[in-house]
Every structure is written in structure tokens, then in C-alpha cells.
Protein backbone atom coordinates (compact mmCIF):
# COMPACT_ATOMS: atom_id res chain seq x y z
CA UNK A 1 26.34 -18.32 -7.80
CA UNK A 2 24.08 -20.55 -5.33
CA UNK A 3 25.11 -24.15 -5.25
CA UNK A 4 22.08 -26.43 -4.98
CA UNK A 5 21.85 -29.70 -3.46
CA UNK A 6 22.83 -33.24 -4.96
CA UNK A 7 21.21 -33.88 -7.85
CA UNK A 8 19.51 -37.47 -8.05
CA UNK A 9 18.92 -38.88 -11.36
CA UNK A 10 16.06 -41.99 -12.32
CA UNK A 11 17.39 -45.14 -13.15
CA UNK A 12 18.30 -43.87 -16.51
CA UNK A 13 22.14 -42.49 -15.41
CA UNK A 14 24.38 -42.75 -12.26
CA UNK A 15 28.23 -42.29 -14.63
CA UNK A 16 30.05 -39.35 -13.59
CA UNK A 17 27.63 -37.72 -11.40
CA UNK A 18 29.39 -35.92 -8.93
CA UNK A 19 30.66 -33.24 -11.37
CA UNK A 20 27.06 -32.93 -13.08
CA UNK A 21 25.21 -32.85 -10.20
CA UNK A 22 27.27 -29.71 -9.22
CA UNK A 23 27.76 -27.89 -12.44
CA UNK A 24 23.92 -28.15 -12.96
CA UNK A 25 22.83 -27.82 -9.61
CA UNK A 26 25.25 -24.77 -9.51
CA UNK A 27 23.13 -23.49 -13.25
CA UNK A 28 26.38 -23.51 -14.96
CA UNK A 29 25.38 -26.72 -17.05
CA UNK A 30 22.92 -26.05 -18.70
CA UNK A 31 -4.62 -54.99 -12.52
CA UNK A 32 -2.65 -58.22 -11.45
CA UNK A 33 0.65 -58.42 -11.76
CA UNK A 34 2.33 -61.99 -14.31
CA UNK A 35 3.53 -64.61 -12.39
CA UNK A 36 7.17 -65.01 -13.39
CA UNK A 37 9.65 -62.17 -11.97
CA UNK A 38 13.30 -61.69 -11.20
CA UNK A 39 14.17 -60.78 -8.32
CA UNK A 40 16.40 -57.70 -8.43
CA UNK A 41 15.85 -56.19 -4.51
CA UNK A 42 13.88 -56.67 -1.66
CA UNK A 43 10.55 -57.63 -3.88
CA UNK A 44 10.11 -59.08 -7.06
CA UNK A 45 10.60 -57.42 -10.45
CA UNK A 46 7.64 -58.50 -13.02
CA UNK A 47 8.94 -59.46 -16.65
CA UNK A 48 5.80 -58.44 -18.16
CA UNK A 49 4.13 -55.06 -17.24
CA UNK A 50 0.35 -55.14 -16.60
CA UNK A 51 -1.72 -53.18 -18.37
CA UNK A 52 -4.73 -51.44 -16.52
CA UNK A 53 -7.89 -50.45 -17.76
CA UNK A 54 -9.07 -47.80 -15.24
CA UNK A 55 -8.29 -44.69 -15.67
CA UNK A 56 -5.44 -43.36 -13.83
CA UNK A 57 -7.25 -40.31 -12.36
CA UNK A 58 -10.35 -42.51 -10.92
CA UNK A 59 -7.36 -44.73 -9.90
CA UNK A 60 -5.61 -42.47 -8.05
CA UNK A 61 -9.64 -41.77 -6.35
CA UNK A 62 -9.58 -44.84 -4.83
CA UNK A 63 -5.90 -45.77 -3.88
CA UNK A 64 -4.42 -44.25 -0.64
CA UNK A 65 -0.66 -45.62 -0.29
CA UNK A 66 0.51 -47.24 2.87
CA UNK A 67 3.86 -45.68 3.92
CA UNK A 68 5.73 -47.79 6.38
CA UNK A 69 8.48 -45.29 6.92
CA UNK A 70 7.45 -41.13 7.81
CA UNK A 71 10.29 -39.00 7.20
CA UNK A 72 11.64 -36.33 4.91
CA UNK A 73 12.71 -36.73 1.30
CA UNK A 74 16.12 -38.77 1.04
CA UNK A 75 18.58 -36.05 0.13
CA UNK A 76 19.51 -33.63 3.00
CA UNK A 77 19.00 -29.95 1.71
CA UNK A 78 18.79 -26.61 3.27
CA UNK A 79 15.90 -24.55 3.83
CA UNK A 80 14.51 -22.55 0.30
CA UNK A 81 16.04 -18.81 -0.17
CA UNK A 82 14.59 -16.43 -3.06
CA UNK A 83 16.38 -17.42 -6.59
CA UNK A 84 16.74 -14.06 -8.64
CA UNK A 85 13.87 -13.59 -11.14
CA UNK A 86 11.69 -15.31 -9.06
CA UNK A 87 8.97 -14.71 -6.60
CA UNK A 88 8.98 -17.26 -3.41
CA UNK A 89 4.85 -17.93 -3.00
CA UNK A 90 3.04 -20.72 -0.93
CA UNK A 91 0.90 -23.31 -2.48
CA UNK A 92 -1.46 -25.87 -0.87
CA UNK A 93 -0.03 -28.90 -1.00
CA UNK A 94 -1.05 -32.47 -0.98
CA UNK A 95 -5.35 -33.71 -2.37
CA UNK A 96 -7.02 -32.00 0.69
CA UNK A 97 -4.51 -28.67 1.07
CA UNK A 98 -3.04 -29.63 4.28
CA UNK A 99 0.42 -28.57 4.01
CA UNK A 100 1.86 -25.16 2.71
CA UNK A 101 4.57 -26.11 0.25
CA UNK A 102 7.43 -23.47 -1.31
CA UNK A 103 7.40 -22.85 -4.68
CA UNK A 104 9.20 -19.96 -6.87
CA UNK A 105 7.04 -18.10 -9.76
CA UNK A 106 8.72 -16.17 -12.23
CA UNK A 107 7.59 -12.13 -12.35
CA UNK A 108 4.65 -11.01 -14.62
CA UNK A 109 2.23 -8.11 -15.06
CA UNK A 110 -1.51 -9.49 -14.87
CA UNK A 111 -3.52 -8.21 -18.16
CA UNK A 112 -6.38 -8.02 -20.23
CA UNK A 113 -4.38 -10.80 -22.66
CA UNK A 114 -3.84 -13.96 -20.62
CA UNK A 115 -0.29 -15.18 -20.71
CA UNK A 116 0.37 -19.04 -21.26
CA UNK A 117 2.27 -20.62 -18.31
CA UNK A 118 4.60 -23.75 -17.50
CA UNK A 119 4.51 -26.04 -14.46
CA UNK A 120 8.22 -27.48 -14.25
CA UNK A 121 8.72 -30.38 -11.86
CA UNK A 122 12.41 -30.28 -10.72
CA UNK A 123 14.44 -33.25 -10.98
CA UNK A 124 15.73 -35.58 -7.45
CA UNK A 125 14.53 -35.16 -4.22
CA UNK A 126 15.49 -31.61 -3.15
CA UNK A 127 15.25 -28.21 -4.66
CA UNK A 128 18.04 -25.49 -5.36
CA UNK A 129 18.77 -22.12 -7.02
CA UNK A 130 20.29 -24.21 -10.10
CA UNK A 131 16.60 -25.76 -11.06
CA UNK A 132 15.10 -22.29 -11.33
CA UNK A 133 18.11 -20.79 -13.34
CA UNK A 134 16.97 -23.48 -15.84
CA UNK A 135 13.42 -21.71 -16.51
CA UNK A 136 15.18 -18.66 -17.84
CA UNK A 137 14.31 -19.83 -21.31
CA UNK A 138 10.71 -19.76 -20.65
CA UNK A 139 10.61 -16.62 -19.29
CA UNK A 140 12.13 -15.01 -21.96
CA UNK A 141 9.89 -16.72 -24.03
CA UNK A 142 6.85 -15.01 -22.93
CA UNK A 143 5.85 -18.02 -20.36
CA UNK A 144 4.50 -17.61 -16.21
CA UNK A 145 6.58 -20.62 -14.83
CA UNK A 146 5.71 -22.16 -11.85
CA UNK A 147 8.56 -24.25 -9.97
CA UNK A 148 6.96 -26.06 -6.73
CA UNK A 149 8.74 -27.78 -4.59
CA UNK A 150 7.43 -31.06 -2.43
CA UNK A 151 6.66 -32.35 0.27
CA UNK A 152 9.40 -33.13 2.68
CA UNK A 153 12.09 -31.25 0.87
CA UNK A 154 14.02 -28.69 1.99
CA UNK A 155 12.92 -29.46 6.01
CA UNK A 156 9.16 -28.55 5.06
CA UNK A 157 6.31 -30.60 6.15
CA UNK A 158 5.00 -33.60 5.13
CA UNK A 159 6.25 -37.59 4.33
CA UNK A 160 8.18 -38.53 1.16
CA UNK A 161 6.44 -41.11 -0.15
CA UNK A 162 8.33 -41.40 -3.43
CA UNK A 163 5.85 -40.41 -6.98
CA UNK A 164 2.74 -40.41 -5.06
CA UNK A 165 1.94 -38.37 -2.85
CA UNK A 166 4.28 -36.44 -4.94
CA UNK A 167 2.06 -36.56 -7.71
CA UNK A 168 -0.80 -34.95 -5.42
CA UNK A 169 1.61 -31.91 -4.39
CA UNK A 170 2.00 -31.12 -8.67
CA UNK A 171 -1.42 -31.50 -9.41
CA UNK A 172 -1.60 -28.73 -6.24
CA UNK A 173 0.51 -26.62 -7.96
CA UNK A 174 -0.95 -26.85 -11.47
CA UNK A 175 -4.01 -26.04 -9.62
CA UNK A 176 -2.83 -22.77 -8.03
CA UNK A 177 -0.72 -21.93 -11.31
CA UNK A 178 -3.88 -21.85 -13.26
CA UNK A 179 -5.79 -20.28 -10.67
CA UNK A 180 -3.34 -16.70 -10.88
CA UNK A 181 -4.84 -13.79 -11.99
CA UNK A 182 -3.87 -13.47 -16.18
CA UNK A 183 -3.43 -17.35 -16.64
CA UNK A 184 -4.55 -18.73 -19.46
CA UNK A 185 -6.20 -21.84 -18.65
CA UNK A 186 -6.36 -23.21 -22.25
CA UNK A 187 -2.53 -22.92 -22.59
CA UNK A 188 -0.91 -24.33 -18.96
CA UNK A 189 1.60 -26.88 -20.02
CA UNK A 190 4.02 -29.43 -18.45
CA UNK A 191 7.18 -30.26 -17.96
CA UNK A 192 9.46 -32.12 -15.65
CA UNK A 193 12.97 -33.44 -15.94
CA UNK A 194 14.04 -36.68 -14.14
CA UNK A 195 12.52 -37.68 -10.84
CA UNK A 196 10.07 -34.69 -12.19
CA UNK A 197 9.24 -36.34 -15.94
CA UNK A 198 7.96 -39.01 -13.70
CA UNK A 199 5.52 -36.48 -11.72
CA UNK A 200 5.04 -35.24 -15.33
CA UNK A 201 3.27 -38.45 -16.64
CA UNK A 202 1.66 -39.16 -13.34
CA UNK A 203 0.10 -35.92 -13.61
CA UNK A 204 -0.61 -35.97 -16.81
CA UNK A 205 -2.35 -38.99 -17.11
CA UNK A 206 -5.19 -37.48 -13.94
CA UNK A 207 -5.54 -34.13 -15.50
CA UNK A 208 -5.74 -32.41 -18.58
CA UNK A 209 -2.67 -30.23 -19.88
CA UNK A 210 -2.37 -28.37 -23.07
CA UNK A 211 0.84 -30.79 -23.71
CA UNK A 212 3.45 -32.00 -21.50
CA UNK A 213 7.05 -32.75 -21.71
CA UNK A 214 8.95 -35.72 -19.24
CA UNK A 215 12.58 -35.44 -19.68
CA UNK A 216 14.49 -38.07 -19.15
CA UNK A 217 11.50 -39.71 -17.25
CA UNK A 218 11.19 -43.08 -15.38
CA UNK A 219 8.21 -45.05 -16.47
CA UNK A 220 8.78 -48.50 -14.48
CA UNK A 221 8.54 -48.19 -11.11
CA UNK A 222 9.34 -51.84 -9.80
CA UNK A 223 12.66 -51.03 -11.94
CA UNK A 224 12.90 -47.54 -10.48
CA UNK A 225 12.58 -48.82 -6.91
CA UNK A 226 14.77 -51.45 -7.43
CA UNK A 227 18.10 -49.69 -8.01
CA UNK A 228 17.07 -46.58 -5.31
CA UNK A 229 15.72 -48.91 -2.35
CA UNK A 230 16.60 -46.20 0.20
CA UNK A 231 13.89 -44.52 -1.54
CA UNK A 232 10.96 -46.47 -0.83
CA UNK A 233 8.67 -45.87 2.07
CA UNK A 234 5.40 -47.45 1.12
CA UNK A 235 4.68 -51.79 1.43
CA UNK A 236 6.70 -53.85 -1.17
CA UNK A 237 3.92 -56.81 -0.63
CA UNK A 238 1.53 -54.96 -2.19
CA UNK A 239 1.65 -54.56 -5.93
CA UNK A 240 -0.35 -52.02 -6.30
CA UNK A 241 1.72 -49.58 -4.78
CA UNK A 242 4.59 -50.41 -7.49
CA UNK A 243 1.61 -50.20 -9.69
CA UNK A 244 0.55 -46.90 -9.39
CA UNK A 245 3.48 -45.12 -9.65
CA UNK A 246 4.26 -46.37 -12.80
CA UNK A 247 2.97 -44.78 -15.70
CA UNK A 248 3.91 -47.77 -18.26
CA UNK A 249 0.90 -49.25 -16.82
CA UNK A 250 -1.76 -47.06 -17.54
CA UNK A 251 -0.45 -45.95 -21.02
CA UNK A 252 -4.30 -44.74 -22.10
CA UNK A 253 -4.83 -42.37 -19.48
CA UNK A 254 -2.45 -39.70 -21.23
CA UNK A 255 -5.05 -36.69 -21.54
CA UNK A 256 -2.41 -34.26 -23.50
CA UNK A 257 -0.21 -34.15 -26.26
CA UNK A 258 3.58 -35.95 -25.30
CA UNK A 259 6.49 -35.81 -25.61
CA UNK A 260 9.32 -37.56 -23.94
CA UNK A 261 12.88 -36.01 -24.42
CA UNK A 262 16.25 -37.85 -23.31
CA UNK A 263 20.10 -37.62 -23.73
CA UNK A 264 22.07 -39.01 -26.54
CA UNK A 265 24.53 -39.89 -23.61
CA UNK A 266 22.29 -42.04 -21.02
CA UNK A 267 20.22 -44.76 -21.11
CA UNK A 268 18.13 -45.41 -24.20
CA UNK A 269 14.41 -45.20 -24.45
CA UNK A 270 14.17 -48.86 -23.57
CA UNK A 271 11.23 -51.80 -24.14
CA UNK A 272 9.48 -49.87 -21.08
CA UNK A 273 8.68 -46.54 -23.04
CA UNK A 274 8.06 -48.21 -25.85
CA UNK A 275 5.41 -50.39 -24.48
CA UNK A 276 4.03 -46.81 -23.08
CA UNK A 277 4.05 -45.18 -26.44
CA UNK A 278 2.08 -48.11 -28.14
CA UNK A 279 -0.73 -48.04 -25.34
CA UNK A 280 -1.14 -44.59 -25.38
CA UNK A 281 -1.21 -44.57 -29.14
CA UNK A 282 -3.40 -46.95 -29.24
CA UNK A 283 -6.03 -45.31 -27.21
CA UNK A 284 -5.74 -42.17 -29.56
CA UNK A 285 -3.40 -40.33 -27.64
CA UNK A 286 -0.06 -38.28 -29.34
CA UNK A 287 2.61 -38.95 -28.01
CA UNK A 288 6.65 -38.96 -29.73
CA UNK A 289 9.96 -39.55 -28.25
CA UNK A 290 12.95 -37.70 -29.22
CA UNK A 291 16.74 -38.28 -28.42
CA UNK A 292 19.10 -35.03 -27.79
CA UNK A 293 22.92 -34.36 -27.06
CA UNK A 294 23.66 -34.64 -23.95
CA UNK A 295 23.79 -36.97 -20.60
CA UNK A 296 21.29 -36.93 -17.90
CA UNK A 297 21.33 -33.47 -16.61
CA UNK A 298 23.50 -31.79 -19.77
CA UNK A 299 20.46 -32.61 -21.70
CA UNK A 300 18.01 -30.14 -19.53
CA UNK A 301 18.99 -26.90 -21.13
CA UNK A 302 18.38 -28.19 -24.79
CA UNK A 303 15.25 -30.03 -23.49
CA UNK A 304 13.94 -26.77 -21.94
CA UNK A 305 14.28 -25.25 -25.61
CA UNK A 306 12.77 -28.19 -27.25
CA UNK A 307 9.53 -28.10 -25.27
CA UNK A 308 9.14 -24.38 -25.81
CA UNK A 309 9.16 -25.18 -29.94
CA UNK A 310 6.66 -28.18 -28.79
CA UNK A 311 4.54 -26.16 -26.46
CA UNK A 312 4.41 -23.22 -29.20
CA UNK A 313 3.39 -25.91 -32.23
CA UNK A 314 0.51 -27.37 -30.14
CA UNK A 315 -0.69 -24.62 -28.79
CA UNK A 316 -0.93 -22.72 -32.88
């Protein structure tokens, strides 16, 4: 069995990692920011959480981040192999397609009846074999799954800029998933675990999914950055960068049915989601939280189940 590489978590979990990172990496487990901050790093930390207006997606349209530092993602990997069950296919990465990015689509027959299909954004900053023996479940379940990996991973091209550009690369993907032949458009959902239920929202929150699922998902970014320094790249002095790569901010630009999935065993949904549930619910939008067994990475193969039975009840 293919051992992946580390597995980084959010700011949700760091106890006992070494042995989860390698028993799931190895598939055998499963607008202006308020005045008063506390400092907690190398930029202030705002107590109170802005709340923008704009939609995310026309955001996004106008916001270019300023990386300070060009290099590959933070966690050394090697180069991408061939999981079994899966197909190794290029995708277009990045807004204008400038980079050909790795990702691994599971085996289907093209037909006449057009097949609903998964994007899954992979948790931490590299790939391995032990994300894609995860999507088993959706396979069997009559799902395409598409598993991209990113920018700067894995010694391919292009600059880690931590969530954003990031977020460009998924939306890439969901692009080219959608765009196979015997795709149903109507039905391509989302899902992302960690580092990747932050993509999830990001992405969610510019374009329109059938429903997505962010497991175990970061919301906060100031509070993200804060405890994972080494993985910022982009100014500190300018809010706005914190800004947009946190999705607690822009809590009404949720196009898609939600919901956000997390371990009995790790950090609590905390003020942070909460504050993201009530402004997305307030602009109309569903979205539901839901606690299962499990620690940061035990709780992916139960969360990969649960989003089927989610995916399946909004889609009837």
C-alpha cells in the first residue's frame, strides 16, 4: 500500500498527528476590518469579523493577491504516480489556464444517461495515493469523482499562495469535471476535507454547486494564518488578503445547499462557524452543521458516507 505524504490539518487539530497522518495518508484510516485586535503572530488578529456585502465571486473579479514569497506548497512530496481505480488526466489550472495541473478521475463509461459527479478537494498541502483511496465510497455509489491536485504540489508548476489562488485551481477543475463527456451538469457536487473544506466554501460561495460538503473546514483565516505562519506568502499589511480567504466573511455568497461535517474528537464548531451559519441563513441560504465520531482525519471516511446520503437527499 502507497504511503502518502504528511498530512496537514486546519487549525481545528494538531494532537497525535504523526500516527494519523500516516494511517490515513497510507488509506488504512479511514469591508474594513474593527479596530481592536490581539495580536497572536506577525499581524493582528480582529475580535470581530467583518461582514462584506459584495459578493464573493465579483470579489474574487477584482482582487489579485500580492505574494511576497514564490515557491512550492509547504510540505515536500514526491512527484504524482497512478492510484488504482483511477485515471491520471491534466486539467487547466489557475483563472486564465496557464498551468497544467494533475488530477486523478475515477473510471466510467460515457452514456445516453448522464452520471452525477463529485469534485473532492484533498486535505494539506500535498497529494497521495491515501486521498484517492478515500473516494472509493463514491464510486461505488454510482458517482464520476474528480480529485485535482494544486498548484505547487507534488514539484508541479505554479506558487502556493495559501486558499487563493488555490481556490482558482478548484473552480478549474469543477470546470473541466463538468465539461466530460456524460456529466451531468445539474448534479456536480462538492466536497473537501480540511485544508480542502476551506477550497470547498471558497468555491462555493463564486459558483454554483448542486450542494457541497466542507469537512472539518477552516472558516477564519486571520486565525488560520496565525497558528501556520510558514504558510503564508501573500502581504500581512493588507487586510484584504486575510479577508478574502476567509469565508466567515462573506457568509451570503453561499450559492448551494451546505453542509459542514466535523469530528466528535477535534475542535468544536466554534463562534466562527456559527457567525457563518447565521449570515448565510440569513440571506436564504441552507446550510446545517453536523458533529461525527472521530478526530480530524478518522472522521473522513464517515464524512465521505454522510455527504453521499446529503448529496442523494438534495439532489431527489
Amino acid at each position: 500500500m502507497s504511503i502518502g505524504p504528511s498530512f496537514r490539518t486546519d487549525d481545528s487539530e494538531r494532537t497525535n498527528m504523526p500516527l494519523t497522518r500516516r494511517l490515513l495518508m497510507g488509506g488504512l484510516a479511514f469591508g474594513a476590518l474593527a479596530p481592536k485586535a490581539a495580536t497572536a503572530g506577525p499581524f493582528p488578529v480582529p475580535d470581530s469579523l467583518p461582514l462584506e456585502k459584495e459578493d464573493y465571486g465579483d470579489a474574487r473579479r477584482r482582487f489579485s493577491t500580492h505574494l511576497l514569497r514564490m515557491g512550492p506548497a509547504p510540505e515536500a512530496s514526491p512527484p504524482l504516480g497512478t492510484p488504482p481505480g483511477s485515471k491520471r488526466v491534466f486539467y487547466p489550472g489557475g483563472p486564465d489556464g496557464s498551468i497544467q495541473l494533475i488530477a486523478w478521475l475515477s473510471s466510467y463509461e460515457p452514456s445516453l444517461k448522464l452520471k452525477p459527479a463529485v469534485l473532492f478537494l484533498h486535505g494539506g498541502n500535498a497529494t497521495g495515493d491515501g486521498h484517492w483511496e478515500l473516494m472509493k465510497p463514491y464510486v461505488d455509489a454510482g458517482f464520476v469523482v474528480l480529485l485535482p491536485s494544486f498548484r505547487g504540489e507534488n514539484g508541479q508548476d505554479g506558487a502556493f499562495s495559501g486558499f487563493y489562488d488555490e481556490t482558482s485551481d478548484a473552480l478549474a477543475a469543477a470546470h473541466y469535471l463538468e465539461s466530460l463527456p456524460g456529466i451531468d451538469k445539474d448534479r456536480l457536487f462538492l466536497a473537501g476535507h480540511s485544508n480542502g473544506g476551506t477550497l470547498s466554501l471558497l468555491s462555493s460561495m463564486t459558483r454554483r454547486f448542486r450542494a457541497s460538503v466542507p469537512i472539518s473546514a477552516g472558516v477564519n483565516s486571520w486565525r488560520f494564518f496565525s497558528r501556520y505562519t510558514e504558510d503564508i506568502r501573500f502581504d500581512v499589511s493588507d487586510p484584504r488578503e486575510f479577508l478574502m480567504r476567509s469565508s466567515v466573511c462573506f457568509g451570503p455568497s453561499l450559492k448551494c445547499p451546505t453542509l459542514l461535517l466535523r469530528g466528535t474528537e477535534e475542535r468544536p464548531f466554534d463562534r466562527d462557524h456559527q457567525l457563518l451559519m447565521d449570515r448565510a441563513r440569513a440571506a436564504g441560504v441552507s446550510i446545517e452543521a453536523k458533529m461525527l465520531p472521530g478526530t480530524h482525519n478518522g472522521v473522513v471516511p464517515g464524512a465521505v458516507h454522510e455527504s453521499i446520503r446529503f448529496f442523494n437527499q438534495v439532489a431527489t
